[in-house]
C-alpha atoms as a PDB file:
ATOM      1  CA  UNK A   1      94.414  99.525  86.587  1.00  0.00           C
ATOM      2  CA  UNK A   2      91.842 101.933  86.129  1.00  0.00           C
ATOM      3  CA  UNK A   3      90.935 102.072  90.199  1.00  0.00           C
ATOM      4  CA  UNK A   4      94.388 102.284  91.165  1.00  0.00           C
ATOM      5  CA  UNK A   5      94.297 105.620  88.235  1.00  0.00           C
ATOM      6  CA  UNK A   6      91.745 107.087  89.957  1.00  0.00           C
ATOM      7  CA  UNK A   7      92.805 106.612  93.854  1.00  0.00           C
ATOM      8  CA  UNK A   8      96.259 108.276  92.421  1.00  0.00           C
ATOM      9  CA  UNK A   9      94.233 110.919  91.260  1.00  0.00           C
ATOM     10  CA  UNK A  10      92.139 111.484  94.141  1.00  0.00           C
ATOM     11  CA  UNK A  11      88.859 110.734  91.888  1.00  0.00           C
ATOM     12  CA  UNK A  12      85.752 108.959  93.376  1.00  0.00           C
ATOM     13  CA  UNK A  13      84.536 105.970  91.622  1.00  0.00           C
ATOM     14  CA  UNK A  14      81.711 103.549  91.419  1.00  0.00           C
ATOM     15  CA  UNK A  15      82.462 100.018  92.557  1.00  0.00           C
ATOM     16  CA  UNK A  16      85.709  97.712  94.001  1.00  0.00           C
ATOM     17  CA  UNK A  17      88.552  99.234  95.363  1.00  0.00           C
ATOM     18  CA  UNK A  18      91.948  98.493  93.694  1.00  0.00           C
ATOM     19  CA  UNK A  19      92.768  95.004  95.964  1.00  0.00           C
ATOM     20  CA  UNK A  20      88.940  93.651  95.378  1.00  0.00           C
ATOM     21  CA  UNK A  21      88.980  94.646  91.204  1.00  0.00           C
ATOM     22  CA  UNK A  22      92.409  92.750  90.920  1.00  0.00           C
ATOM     23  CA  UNK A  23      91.210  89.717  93.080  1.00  0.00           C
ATOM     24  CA  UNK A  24      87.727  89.579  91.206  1.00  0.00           C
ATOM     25  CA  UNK A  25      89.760  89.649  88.135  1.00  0.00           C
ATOM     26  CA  UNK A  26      92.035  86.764  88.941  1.00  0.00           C
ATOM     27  CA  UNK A  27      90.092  83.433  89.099  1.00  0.00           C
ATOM     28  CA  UNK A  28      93.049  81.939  90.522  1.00  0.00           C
ATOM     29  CA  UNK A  29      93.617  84.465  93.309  1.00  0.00           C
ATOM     30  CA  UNK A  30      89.731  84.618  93.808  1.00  0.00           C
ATOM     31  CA  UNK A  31      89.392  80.967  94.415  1.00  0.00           C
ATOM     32  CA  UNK A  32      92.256  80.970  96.839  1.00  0.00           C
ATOM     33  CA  UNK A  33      90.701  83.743  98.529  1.00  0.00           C
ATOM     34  CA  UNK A  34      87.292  82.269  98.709  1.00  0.00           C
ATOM     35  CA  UNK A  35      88.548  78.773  99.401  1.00  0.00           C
ATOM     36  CA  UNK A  36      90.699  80.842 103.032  1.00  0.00           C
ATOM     37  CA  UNK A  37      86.964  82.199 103.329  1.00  0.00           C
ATOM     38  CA  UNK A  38      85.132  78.738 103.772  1.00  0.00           C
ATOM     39  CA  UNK A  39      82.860  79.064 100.609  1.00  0.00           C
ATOM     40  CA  UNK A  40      82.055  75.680  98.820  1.00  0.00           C
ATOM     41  CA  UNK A  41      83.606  75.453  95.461  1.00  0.00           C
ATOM     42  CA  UNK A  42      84.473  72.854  92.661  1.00  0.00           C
ATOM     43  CA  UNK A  43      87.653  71.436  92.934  1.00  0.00           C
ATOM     44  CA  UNK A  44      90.205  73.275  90.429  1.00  0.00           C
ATOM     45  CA  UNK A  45      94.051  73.407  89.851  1.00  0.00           C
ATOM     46  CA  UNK A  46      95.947  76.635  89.089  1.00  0.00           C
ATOM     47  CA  UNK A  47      98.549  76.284  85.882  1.00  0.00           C
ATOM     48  CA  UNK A  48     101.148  78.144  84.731  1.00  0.00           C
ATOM     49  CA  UNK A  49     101.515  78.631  81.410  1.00  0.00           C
ATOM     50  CA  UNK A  50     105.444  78.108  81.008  1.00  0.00           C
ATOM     51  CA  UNK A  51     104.964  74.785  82.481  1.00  0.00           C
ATOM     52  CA  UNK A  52     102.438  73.729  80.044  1.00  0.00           C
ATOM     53  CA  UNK A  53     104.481  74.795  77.165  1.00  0.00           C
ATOM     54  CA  UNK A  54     107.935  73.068  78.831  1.00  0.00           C
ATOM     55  CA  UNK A  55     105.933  69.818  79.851  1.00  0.00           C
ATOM     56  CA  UNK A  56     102.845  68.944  77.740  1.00  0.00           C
ATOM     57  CA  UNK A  57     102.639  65.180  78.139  1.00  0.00           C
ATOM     58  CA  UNK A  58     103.358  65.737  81.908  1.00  0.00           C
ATOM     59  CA  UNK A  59     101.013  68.691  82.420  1.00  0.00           C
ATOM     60  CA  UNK A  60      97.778  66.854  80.804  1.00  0.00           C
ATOM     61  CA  UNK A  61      98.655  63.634  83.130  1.00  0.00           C
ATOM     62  CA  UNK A  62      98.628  65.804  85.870  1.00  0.00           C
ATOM     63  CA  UNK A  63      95.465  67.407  84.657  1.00  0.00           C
ATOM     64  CA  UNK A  64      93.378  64.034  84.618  1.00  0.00           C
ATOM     65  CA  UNK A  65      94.666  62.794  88.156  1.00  0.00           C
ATOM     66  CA  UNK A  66      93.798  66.078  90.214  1.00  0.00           C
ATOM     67  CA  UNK A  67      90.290  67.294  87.938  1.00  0.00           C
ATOM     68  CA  UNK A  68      89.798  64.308  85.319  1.00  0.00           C
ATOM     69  CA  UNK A  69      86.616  65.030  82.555  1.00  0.00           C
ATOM     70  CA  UNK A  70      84.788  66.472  81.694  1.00  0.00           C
ATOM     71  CA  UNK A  71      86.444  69.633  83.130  1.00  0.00           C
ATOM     72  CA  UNK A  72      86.436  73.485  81.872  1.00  0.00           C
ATOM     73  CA  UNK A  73      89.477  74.984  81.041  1.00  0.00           C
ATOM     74  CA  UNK A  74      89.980  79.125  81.663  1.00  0.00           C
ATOM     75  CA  UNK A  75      92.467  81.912  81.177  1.00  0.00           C
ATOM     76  CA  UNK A  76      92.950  83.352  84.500  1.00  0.00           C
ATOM     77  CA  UNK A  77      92.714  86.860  83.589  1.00  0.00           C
ATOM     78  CA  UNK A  78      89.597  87.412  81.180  1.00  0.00           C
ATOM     79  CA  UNK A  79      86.018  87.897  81.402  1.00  0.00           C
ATOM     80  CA  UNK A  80      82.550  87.416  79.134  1.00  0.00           C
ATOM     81  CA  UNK A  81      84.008  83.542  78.953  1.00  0.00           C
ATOM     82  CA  UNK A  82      86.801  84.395  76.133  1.00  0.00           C
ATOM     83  CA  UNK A  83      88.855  81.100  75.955  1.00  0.00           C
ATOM     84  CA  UNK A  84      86.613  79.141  78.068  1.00  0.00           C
ATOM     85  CA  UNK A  85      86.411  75.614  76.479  1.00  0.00           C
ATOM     86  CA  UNK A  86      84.559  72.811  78.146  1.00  0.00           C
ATOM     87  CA  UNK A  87      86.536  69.763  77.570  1.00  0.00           C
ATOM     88  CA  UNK A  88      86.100  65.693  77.736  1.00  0.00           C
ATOM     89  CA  UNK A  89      89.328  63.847  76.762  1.00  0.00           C
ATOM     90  CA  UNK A  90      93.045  64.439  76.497  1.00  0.00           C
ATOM     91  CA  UNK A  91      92.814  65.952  73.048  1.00  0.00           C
ATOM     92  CA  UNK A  92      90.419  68.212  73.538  1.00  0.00           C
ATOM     93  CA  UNK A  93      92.198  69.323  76.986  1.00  0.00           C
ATOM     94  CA  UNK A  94      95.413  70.220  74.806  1.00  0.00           C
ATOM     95  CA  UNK A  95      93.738  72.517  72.346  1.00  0.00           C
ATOM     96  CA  UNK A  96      91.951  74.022  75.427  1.00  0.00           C
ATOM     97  CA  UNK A  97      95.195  74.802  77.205  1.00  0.00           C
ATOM     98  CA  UNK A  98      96.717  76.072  73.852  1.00  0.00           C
ATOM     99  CA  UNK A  99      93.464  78.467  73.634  1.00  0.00           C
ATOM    100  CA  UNK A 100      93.707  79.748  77.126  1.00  0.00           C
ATOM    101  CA  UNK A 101      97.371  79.758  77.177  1.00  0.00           C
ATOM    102  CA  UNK A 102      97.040  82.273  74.019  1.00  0.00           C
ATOM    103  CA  UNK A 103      95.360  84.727  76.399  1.00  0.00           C
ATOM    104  CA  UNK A 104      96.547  84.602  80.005  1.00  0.00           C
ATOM    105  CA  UNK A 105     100.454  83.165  81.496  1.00  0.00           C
ATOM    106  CA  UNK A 106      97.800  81.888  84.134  1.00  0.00           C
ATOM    107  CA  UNK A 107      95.369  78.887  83.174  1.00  0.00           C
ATOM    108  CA  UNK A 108      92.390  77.411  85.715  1.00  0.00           C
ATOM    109  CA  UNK A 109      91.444  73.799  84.988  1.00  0.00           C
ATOM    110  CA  UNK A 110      88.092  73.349  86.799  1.00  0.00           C
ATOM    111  CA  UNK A 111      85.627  70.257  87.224  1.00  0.00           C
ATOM    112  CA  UNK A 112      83.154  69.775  84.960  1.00  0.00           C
ATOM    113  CA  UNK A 113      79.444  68.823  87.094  1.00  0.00           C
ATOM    114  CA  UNK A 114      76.302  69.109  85.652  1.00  0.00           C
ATOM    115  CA  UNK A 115      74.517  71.912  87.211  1.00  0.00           C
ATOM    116  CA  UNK A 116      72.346  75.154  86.679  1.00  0.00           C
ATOM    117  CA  UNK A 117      73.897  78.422  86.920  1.00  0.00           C
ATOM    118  CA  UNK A 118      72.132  80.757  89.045  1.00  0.00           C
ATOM    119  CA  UNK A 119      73.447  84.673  89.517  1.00  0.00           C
ATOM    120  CA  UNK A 120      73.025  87.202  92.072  1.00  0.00           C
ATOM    121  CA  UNK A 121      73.355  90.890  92.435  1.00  0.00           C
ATOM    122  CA  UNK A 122      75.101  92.738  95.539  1.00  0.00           C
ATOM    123  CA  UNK A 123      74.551  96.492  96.320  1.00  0.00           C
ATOM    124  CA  UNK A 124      75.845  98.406  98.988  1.00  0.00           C
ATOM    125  CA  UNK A 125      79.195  99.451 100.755  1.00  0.00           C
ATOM    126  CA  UNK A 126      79.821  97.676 104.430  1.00  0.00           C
ATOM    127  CA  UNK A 127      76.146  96.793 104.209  1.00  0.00           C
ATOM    128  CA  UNK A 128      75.868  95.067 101.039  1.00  0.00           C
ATOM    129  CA  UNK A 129      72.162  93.903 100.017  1.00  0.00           C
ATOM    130  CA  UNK A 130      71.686  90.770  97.925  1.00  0.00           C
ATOM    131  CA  UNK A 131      69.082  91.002  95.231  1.00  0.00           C
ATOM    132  CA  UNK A 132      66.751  87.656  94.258  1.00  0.00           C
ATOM    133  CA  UNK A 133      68.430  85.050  92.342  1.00  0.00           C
ATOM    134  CA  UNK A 134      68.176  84.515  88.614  1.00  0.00           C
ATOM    135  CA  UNK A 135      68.944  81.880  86.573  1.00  0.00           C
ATOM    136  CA  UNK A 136      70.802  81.702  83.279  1.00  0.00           C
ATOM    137  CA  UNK A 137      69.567  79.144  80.764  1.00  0.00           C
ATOM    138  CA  UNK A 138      72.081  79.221  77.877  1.00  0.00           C
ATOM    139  CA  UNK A 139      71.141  77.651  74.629  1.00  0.00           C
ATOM    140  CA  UNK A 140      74.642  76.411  73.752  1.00  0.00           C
ATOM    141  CA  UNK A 141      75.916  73.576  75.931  1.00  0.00           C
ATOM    142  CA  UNK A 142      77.206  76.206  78.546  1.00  0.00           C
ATOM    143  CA  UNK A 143      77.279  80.045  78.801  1.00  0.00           C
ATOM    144  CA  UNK A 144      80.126  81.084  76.263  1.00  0.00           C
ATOM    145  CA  UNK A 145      80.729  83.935  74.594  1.00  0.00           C
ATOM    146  CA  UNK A 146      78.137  83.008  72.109  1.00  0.00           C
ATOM    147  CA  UNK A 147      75.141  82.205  74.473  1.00  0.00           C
ATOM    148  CA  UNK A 148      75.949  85.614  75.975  1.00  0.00           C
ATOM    149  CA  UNK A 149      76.030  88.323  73.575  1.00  0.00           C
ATOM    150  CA  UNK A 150      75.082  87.110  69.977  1.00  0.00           C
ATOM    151  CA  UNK A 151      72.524  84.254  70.676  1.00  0.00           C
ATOM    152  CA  UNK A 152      68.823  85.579  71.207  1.00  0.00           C
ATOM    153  CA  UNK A 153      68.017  82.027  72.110  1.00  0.00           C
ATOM    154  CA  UNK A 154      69.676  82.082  75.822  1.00  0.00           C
ATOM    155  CA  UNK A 155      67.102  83.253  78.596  1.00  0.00           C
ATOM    156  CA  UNK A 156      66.968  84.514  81.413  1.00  0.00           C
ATOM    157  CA  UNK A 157      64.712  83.475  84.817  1.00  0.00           C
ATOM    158  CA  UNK A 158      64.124  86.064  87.459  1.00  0.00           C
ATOM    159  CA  UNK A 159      63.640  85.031  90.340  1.00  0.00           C
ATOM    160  CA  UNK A 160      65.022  81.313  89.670  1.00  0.00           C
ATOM    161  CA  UNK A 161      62.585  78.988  90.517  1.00  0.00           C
ATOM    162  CA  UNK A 162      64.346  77.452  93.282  1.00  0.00           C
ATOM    163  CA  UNK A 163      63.786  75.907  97.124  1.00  0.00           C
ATOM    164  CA  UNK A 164      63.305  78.984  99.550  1.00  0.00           C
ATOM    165  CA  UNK A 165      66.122  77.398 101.221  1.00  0.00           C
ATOM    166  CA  UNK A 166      68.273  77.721  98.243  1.00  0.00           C
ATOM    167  CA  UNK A 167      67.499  80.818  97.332  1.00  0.00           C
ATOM    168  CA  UNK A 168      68.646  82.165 101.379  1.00  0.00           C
ATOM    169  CA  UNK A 169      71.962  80.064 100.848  1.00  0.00           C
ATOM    170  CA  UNK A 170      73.053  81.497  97.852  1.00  0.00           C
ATOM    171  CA  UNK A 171      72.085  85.460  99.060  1.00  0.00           C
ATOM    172  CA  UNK A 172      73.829  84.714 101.831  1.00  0.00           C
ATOM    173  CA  UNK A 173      76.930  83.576 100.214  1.00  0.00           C
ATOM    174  CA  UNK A 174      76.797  85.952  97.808  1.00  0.00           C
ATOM    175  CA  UNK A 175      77.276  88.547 100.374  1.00  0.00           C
ATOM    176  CA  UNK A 176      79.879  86.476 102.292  1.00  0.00           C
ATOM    177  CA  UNK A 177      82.016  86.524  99.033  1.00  0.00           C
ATOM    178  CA  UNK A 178      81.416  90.343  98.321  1.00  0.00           C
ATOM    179  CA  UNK A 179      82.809  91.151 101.816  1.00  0.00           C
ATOM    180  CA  UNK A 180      85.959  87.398 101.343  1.00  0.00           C
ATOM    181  CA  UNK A 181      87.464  90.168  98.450  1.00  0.00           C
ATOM    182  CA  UNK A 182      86.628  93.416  99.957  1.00  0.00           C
ATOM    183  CA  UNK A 183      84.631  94.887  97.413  1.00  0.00           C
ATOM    184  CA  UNK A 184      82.029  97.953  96.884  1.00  0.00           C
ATOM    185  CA  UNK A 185      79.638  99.364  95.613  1.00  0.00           C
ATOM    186  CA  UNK A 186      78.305  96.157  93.261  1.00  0.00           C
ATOM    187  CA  UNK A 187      79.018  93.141  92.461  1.00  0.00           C
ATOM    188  CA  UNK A 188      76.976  90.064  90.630  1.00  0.00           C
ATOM    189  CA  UNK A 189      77.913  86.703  92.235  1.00  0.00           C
ATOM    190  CA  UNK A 190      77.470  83.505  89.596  1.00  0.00           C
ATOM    191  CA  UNK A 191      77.024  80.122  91.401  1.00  0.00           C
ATOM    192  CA  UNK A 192      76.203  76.679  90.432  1.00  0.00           C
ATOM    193  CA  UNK A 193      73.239  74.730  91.750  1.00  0.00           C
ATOM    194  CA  UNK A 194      73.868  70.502  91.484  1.00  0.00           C
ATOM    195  CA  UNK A 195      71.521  69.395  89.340  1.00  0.00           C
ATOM    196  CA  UNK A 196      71.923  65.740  91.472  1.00  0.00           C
ATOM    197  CA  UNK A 197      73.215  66.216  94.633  1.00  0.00           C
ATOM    198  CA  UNK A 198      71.416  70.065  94.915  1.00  0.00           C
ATOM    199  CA  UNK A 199      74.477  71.624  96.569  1.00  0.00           C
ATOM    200  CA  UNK A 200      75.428  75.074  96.035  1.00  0.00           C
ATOM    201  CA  UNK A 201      78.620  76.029  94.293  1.00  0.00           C
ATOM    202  CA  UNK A 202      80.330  79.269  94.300  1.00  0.00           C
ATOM    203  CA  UNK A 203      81.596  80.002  90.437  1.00  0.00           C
ATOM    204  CA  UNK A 204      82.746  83.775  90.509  1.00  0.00           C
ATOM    205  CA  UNK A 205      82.161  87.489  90.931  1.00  0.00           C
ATOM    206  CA  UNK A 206      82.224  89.901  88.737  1.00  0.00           C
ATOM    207  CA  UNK A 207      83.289  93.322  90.090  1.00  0.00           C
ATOM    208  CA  UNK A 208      82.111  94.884  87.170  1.00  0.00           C
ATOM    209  CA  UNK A 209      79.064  93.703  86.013  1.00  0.00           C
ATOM    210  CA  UNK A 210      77.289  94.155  82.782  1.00  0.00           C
ATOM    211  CA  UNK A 211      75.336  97.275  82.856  1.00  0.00           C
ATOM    212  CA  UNK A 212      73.231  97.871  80.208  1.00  0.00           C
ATOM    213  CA  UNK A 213      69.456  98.249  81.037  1.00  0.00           C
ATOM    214  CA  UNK A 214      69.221  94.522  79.386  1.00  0.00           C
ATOM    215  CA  UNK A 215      71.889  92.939  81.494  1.00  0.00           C
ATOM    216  CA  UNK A 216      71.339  90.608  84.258  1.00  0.00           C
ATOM    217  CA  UNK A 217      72.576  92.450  87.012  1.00  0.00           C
ATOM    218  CA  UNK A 218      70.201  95.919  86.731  1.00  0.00           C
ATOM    219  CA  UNK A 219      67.836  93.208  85.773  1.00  0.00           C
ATOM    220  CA  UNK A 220      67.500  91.126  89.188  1.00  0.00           C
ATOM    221  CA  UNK A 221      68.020  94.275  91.078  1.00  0.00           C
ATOM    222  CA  UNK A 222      64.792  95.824  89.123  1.00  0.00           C
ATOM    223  CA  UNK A 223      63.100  92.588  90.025  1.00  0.00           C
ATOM    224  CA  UNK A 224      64.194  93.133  93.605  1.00  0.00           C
ATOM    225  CA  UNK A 225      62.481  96.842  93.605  1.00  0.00           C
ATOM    226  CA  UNK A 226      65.236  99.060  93.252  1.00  0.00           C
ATOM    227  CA  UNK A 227      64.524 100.275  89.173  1.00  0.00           C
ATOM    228  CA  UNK A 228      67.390 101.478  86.801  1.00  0.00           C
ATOM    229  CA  UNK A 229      67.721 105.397  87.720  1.00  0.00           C
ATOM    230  CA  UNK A 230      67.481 104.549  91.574  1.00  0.00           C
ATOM    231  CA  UNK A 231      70.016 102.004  91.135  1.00  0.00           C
ATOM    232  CA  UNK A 232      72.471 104.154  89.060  1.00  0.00           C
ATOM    233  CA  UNK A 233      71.693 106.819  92.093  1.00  0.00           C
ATOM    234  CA  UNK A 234      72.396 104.412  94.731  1.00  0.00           C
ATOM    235  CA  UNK A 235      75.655 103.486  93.029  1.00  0.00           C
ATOM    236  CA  UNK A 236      76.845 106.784  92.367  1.00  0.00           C
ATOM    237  CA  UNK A 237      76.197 107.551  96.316  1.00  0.00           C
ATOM    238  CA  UNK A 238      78.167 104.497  97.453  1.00  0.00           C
ATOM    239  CA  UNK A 239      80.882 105.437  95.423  1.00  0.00           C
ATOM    240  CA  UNK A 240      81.221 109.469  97.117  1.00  0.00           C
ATOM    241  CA  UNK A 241      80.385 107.650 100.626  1.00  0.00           C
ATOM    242  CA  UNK A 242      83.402 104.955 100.065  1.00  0.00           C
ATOM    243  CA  UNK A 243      85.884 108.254  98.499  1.00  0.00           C
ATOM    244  CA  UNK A 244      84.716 110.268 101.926  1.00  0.00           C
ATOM    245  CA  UNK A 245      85.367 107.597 103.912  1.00  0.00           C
ATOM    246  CA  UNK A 246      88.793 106.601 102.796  1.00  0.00           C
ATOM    247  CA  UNK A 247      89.832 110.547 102.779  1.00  0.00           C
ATOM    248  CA  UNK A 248      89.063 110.340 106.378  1.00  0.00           C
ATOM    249  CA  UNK A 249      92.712 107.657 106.486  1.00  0.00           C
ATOM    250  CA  UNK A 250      95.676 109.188 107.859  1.00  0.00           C
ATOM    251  CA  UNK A 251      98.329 109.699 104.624  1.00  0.00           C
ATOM    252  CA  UNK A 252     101.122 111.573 107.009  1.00  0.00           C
ATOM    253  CA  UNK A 253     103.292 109.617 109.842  1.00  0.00           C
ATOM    254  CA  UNK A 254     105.559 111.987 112.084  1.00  0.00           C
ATOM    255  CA  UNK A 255     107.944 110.428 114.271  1.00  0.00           C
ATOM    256  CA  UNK A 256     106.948 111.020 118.189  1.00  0.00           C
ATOM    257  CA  UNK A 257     109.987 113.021 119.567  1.00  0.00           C
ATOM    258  CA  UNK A 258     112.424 110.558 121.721  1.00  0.00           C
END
């Protein structure tokens, strides 16, 4: 909302343009878009909250045929994991629809796999760079809202100690899904690496990363070279060069004369 504010108002900003912030915000929407892209994701299945709340005993069947357990359960419209509850039977998956459904009309069911969670960091405008690739390792069974901002036990790995070849597929895809939702300026892209199988899963991105000079994303772009002040620099001059070039769009249509 906040984009679309500014664009009224003529005002440059740093980071997605109004189509790419409401995507990124939407997990449903983003998966459908990245799914029309060709990136490799976990299976899920979109929910609507009326139907949950007209057909309980119907909706959790439905649940455990298309995703089963153990499976994470998401509002559709929230970040820093509010509402996220990792579940593994059908009582569990009711209390984590209730939860979600408290948040969002829009509820993701996801698969459950057991996996690392690697992140990376995109800079840039129609050139977007990828930065190395961290890993999260959450003290809590998975990254909550707990492991994330009250719980000095999570850590953080940067660069992830991964296969070289790893490490190219998941730049590369980061990039490929900065570009799917036509974002700018940054972006940190959160995958999941199979801790059997070793395939590469696309989780999210986040438009609008954390920014503090302790967050991950300034973090792996520090690690990449680039330190805080350049990076705020950089970002500041994407955001002017993406307001110039959109002021260069026609925004007057005159009928040619018969």
């Amino acid at each position: 909302c906040l984009q679309g504010l500014f664009e009224l108002a003529s005002i440059p900003y740093v980071g997605a343009p109004v189509f790419a912030s409401a995507v990124g915000m939407d997990k449903i929407l983003m998966k459908m878009v990245f799914r029309a892209a060709g990136l490799p994701l976990t299976d899920y299945a979109p929910l609507e909250r009326g139907d949950w709340e007209r057909d309980h005993a119907g909706t959790l069947t439905r649940m455990e045929i298309e995703i089963g357990y153990p499976c994470f359960v998401k509002p559709a419209n929230l970040g820093s994991s509010v509402g996220i509850s990792k579940v593994r039977n059908r009582a569990e998956l009711a209390d984590a629809l209730n939860l979600a459904a408290e948040f969002s009309s829009r509820i993701l069911v996801e698969r459950g796999l057991e996996v690392r969670e690697l992140e990376c960091a995109i800079l840039g405008n129609q050139e977007p760079m990828a930065s190395v690739v961290g890993e999260v390792l959450p003290s809590r069974e998975f990254y909550d809202y707990e492991a994330k901002y009250h719980d000095p036990t999570t850590t953080f790995v940067i660069p992830a100690d991964i296969d070289e070849g790893v490490n190219v597929e998941i730049r590369g895809l980061a990039v490929k899904a900065f570009k799917a939702i036509g974002a700018a300026g940054m972006a940190r892209v959160d995958f999941f690496l199979g801790r059997g199988d070793g395939r590469v899963y696309l989780n999210e991105i986040n438009t609008i990363p954390g920014f503090t000079s302790m967050s991950v994303y300034p973090r792996l772009w520090q690690a990449t070279g680039v330190p805080y002040p350049d990076l705020i620099d950089r970002l500041i001059q994407f955001g002017l060069d993406r307001h110039a070039d959109e002021a260069r769009n026609r925004t007057e249509y005159e009928r040619p004369p018969p």
